[in-house]
N, C-alpha and C. Protein backbone atom coordinates (compact mmCIF):
# COMPACT_ATOMS: atom_id res chain seq x y z
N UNK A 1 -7.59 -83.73 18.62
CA UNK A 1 -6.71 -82.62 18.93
C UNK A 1 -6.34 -81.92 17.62
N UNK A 2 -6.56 -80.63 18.07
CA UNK A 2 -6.10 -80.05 16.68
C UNK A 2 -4.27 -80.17 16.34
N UNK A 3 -4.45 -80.13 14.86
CA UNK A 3 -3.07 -80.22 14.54
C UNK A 3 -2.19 -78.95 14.03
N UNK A 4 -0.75 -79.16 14.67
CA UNK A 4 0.30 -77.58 14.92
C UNK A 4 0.56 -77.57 13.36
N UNK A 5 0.36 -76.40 12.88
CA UNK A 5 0.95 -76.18 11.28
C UNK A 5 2.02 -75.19 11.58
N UNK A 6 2.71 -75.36 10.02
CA UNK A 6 4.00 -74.29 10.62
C UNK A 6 3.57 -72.95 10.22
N UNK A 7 2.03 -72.69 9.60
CA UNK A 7 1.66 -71.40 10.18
C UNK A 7 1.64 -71.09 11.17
N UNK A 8 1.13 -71.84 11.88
CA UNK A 8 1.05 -71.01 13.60
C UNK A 8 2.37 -71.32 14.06
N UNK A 9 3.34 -72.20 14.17
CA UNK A 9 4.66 -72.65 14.53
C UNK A 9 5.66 -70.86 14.06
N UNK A 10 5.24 -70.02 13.23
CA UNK A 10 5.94 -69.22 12.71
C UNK A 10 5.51 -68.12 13.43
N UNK A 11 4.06 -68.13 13.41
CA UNK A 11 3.48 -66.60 14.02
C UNK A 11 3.96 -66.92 15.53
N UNK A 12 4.11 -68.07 16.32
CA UNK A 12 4.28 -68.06 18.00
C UNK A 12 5.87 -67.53 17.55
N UNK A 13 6.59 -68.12 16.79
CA UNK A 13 8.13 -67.63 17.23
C UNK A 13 8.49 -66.13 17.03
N UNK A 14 7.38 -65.82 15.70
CA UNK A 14 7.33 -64.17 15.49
C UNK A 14 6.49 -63.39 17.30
N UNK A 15 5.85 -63.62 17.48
CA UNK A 15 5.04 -63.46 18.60
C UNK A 15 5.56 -63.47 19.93
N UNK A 16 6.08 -64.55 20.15
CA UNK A 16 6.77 -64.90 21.42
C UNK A 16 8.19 -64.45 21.62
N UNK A 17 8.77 -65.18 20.27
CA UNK A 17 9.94 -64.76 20.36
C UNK A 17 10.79 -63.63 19.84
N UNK A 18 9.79 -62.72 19.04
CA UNK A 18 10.49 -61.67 17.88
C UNK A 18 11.52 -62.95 16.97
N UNK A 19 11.29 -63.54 16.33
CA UNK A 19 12.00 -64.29 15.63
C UNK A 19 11.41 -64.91 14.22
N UNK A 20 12.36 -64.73 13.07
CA UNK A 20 11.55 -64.84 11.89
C UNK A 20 12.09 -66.26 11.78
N UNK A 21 11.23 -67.39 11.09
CA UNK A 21 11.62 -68.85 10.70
C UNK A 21 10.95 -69.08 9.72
N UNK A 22 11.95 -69.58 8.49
CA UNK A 22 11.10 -70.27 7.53
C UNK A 22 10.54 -71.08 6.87
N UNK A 23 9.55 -71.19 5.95
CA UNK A 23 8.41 -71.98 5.98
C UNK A 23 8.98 -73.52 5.77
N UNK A 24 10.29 -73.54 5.71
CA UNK A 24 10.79 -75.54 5.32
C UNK A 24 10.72 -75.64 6.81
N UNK A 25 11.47 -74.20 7.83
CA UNK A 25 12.02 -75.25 9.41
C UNK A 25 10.78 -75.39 9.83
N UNK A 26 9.60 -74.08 9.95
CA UNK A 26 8.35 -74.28 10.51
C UNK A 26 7.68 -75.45 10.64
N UNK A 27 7.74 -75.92 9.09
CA UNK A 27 7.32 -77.22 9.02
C UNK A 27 7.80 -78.14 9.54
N UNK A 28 9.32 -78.20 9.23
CA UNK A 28 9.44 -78.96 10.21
C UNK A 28 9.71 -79.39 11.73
N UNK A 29 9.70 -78.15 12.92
CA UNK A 29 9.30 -78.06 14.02
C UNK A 29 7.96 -78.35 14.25
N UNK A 30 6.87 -78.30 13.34
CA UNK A 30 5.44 -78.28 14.11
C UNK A 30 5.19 -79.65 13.60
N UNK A 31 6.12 -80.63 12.48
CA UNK A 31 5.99 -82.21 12.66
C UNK A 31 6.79 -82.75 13.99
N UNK A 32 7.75 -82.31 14.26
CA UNK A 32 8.04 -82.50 15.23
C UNK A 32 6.99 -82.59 16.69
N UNK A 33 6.69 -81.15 16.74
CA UNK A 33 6.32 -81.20 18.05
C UNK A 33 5.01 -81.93 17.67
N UNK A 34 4.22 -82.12 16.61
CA UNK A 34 3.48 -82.71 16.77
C UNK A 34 3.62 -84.49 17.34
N UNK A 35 4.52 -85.09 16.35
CA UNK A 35 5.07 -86.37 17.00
C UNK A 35 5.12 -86.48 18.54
N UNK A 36 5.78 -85.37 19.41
CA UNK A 36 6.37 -85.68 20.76
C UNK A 36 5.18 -84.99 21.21
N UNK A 37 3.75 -84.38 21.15
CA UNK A 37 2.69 -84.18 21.49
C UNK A 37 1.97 -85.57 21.32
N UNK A 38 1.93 -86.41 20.46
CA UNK A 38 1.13 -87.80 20.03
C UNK A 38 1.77 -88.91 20.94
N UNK A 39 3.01 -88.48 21.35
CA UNK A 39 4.01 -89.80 22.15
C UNK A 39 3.66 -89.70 23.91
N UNK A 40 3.00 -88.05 24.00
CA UNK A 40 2.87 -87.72 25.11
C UNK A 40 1.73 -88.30 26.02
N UNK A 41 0.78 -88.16 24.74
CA UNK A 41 -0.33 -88.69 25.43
C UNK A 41 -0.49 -90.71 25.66
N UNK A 42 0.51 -91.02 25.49
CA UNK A 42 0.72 -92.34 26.00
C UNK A 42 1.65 -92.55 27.56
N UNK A 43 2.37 -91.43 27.84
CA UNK A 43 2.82 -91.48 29.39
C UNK A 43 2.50 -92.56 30.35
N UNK A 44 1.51 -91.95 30.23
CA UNK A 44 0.41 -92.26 31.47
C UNK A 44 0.45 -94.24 31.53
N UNK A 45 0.53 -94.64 30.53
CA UNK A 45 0.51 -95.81 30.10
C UNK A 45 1.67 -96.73 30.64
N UNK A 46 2.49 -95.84 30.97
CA UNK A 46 3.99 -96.26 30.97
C UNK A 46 4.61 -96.72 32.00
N UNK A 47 5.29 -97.34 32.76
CA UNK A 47 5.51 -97.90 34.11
C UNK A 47 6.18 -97.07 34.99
N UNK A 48 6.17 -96.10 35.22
CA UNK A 48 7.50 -95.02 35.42
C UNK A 48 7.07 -94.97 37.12
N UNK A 49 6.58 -95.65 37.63
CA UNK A 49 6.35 -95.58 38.99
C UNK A 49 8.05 -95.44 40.22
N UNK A 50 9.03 -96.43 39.48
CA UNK A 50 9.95 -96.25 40.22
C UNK A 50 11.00 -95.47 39.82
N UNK A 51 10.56 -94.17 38.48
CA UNK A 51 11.63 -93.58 38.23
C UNK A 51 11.57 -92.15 38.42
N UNK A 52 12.87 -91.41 39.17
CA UNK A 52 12.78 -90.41 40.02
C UNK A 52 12.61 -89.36 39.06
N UNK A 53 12.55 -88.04 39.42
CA UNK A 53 12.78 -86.76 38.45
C UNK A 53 14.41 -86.66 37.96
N UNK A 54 14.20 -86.15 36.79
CA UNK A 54 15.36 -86.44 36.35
C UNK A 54 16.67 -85.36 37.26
N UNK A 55 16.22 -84.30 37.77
CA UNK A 55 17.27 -83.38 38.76
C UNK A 55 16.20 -83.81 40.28
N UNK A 56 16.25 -84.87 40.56
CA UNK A 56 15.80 -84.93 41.98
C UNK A 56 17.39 -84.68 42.63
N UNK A 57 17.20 -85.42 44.15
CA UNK A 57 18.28 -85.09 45.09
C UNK A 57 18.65 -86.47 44.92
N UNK A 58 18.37 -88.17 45.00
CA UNK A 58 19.05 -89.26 44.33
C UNK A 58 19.82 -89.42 43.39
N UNK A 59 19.13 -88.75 42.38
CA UNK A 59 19.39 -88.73 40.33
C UNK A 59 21.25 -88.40 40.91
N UNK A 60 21.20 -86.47 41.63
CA UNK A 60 22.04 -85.78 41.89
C UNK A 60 22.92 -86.46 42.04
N UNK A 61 23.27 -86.65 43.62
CA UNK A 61 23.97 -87.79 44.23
C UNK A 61 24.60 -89.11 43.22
N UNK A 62 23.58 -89.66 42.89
CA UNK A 62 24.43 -91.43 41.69
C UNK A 62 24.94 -90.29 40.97
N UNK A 63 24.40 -89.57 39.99
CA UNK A 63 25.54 -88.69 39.01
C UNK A 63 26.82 -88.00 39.62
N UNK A 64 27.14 -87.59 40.62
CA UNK A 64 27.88 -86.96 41.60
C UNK A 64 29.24 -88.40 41.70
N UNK A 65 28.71 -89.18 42.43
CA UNK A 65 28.97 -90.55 42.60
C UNK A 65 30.02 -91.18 41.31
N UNK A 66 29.20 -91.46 40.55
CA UNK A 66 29.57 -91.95 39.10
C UNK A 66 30.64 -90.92 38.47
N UNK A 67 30.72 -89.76 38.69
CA UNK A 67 31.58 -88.59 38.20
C UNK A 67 32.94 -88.74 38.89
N UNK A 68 32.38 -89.02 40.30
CA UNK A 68 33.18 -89.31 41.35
C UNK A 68 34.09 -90.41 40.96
N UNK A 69 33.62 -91.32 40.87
CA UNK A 69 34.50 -93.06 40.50
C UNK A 69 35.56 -92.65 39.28
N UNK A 70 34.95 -91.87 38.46
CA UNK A 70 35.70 -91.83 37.50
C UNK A 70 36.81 -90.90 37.38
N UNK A 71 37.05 -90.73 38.38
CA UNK A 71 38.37 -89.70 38.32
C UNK A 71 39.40 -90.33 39.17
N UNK A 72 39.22 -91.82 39.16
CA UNK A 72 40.41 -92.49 40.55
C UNK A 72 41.16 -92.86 39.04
């Protein structure tokens, strides 16, 4: 896989976002996303069979719940 430099990390935010960033943060956003791009491709690996979306309608509810308890 090719690797994100904070050249291109600068031209997408100029590009995408009209936004100027410079060359220390670039760099360090495109180590970043590179890390959580390298962590990504291990997912799949991962046991996550019994865990819901994080805004499903369960998640909702226990958080609702738990928000709930805590106001007696």
């Amino acid at each position: 896989m090719a690797e994100l430099t904070g050249e291109t990390v600068k031209k997408m935010a100029r590009e995408i976002f009209d936004y100027d960033i410079s060359e220390h943060d670039a760099h360090g956003v495109a180590n970043m996303a590179g890390a959580m791009l390298t962590l990504a491709r291990h997912l799949g690996a991962l046991p996550l069979s019994g865990i819901g979306p994080a805004f499903g309608y369960a998640n909702l509810i226990s958080e609702a719940a738990h928000l709930n308890a805590k106001k007696v």
